[in-house]
Each structure stands twice: as C-alpha cells, then as structure tokens.
Protein backbone atom coordinates (compact mmCIF):
# COMPACT_ATOMS: atom_id res chain seq x y z
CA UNK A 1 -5.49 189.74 114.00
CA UNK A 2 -4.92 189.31 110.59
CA UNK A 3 -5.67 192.68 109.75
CA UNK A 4 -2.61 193.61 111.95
CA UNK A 5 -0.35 191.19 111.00
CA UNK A 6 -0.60 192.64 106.92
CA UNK A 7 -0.38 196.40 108.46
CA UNK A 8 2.82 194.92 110.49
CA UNK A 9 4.57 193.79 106.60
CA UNK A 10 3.16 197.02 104.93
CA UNK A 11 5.07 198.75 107.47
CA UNK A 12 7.93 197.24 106.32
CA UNK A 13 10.42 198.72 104.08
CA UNK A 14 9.88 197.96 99.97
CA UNK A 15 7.34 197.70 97.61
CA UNK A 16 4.60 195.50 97.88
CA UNK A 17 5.53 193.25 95.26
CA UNK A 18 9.24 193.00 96.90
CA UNK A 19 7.33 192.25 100.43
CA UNK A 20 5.31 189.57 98.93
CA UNK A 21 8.54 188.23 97.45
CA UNK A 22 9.90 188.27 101.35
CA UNK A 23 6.76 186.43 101.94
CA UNK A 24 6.76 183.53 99.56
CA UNK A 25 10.68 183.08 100.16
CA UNK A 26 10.03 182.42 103.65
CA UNK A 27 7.15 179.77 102.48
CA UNK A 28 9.52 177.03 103.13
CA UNK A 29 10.88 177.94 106.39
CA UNK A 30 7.37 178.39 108.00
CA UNK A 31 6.06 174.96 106.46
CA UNK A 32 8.95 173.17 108.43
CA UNK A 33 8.86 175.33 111.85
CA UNK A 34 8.00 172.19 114.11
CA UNK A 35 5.48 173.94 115.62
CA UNK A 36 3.46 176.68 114.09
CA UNK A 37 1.55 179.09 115.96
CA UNK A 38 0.64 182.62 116.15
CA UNK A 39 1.35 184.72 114.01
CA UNK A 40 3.30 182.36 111.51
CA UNK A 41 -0.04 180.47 111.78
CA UNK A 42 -1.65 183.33 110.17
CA UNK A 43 1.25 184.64 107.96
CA UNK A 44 1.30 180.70 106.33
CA UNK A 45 -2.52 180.21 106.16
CA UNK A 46 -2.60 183.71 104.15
CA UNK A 47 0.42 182.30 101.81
CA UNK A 48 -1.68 179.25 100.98
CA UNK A 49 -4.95 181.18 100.67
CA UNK A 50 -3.05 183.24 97.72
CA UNK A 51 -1.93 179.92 96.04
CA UNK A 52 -5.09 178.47 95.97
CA UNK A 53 -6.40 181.99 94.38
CA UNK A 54 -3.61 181.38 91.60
CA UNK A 55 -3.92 177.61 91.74
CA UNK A 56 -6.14 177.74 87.89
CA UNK A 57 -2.94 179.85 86.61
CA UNK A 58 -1.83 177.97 84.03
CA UNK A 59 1.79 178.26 84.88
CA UNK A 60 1.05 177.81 88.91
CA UNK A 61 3.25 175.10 88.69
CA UNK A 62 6.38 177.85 88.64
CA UNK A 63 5.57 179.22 92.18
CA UNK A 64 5.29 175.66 93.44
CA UNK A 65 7.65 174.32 92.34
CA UNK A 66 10.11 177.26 93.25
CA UNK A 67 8.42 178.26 96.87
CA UNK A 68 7.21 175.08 97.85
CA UNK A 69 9.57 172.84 96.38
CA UNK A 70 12.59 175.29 96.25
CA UNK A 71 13.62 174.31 92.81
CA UNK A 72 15.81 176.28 90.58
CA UNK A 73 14.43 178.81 87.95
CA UNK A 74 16.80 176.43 85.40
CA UNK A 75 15.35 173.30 86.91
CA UNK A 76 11.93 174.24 86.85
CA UNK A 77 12.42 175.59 83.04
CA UNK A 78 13.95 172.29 82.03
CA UNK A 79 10.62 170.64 83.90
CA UNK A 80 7.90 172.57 81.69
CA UNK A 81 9.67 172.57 78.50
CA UNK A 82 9.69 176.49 78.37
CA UNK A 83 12.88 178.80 78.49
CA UNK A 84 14.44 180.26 81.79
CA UNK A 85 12.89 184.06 80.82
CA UNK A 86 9.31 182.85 80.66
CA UNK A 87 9.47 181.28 84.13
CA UNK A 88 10.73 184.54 85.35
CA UNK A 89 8.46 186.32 83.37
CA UNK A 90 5.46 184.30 84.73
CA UNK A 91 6.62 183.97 88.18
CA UNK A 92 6.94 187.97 88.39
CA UNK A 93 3.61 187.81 86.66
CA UNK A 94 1.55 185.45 89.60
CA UNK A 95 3.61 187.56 92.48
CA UNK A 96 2.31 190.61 91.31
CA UNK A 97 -1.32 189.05 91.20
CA UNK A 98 -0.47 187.60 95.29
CA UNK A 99 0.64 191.39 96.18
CA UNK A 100 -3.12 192.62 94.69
CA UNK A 101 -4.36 189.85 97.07
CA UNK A 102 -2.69 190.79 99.96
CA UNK A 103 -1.98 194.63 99.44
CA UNK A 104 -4.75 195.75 97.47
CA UNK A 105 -4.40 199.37 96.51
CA UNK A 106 -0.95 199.84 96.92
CA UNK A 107 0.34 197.25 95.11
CA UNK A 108 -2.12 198.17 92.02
CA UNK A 109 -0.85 201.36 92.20
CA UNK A 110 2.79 199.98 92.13
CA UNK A 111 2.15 197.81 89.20
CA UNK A 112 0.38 200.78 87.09
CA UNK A 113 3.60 202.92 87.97
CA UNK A 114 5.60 200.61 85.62
C-alpha cells in the first residue's frame, strides 16, 4: 500500500523536491486530523520515518521547528543564532535529502540537473 500511495504523489504534478515540500507543509495538518487512518496513516508514518533519517543533521532543528512547530524562517533564525539565508539554505538542503528518501532516482536526477 505504501508503494501506491508514493506512485499516487509521483503522479502528481512538480518536481520531487516541490512534492516533498507539499508533503512536509501538510505535516501539521495530518498530526492534528482527530482521527488518522488510511492513507494519511501511511502518508504521516512515511513523513516521520524521513525525520528520524535526518534527525543526526546538525541543523534538524530547522525542519522541526518550521514543519512541526510551524515557526517562521525569521523566528527560527533568531532561535539558532544563524542568519535567515542559512536556514533556507539548510532547510532546502535536508528537503532535498527527504525527496532521495522518498523518490529515489528521480529526485537524484533532479538535484544533479542543477
């Protein structure tokens, strides 16, 4: 099933970095659906199993604090002690290493494109 459900986003329109984006955006939303089943079950478990690959990251703390948390790019800057740029830097950074988790090929062959 889960197989599907990843064939069911590739399908989608954008690259796989952009679709991983989509993905961690709706992080939130799925962590507060009252009741969680199917196919958000699946979609949140794989979320979580790509932060915990990323979790020794030094700068993790960016995609928690902005998925999980939903804190501000200028917020979370202010938190580390590091300017706005390197948080975006570093976020882009650890959701390009999620879309090589969860699309493999195609996103390696996106990121070599650029």
């Amino acid at each position: 099933m889960m197989n599907s459900l990843i064939e069911k986003i590739s399908a989608q329109n954008g690259t796989p970095v952009e679709k991983t984006m989509k993905l961690l955006q709706s992080y939130r939303d799925l962590q507060r659906g009252k009741e969680i089943v199917g196919d958000d079950r699946i979609l949140l478990d794989i979320i979580n199993q790509c932060f915990d690959v990323v979790k020794d990251d030094y700068y993790y703390l960016i995609l928690e604090q902005n998925f999980k948390t939903g804190l501000s790019i200028h917020t979370i800057a202010n938190n580390l002690g590091i300017d706005e740029r390197k948080v975006w830097r570093q976020r882009k950074r650890l959701i390009r290493r999620i879309s090589v988790i969860i699309f493999g090929d195609k996103a390696i062959n996106e990121i070599i494109k650029k």
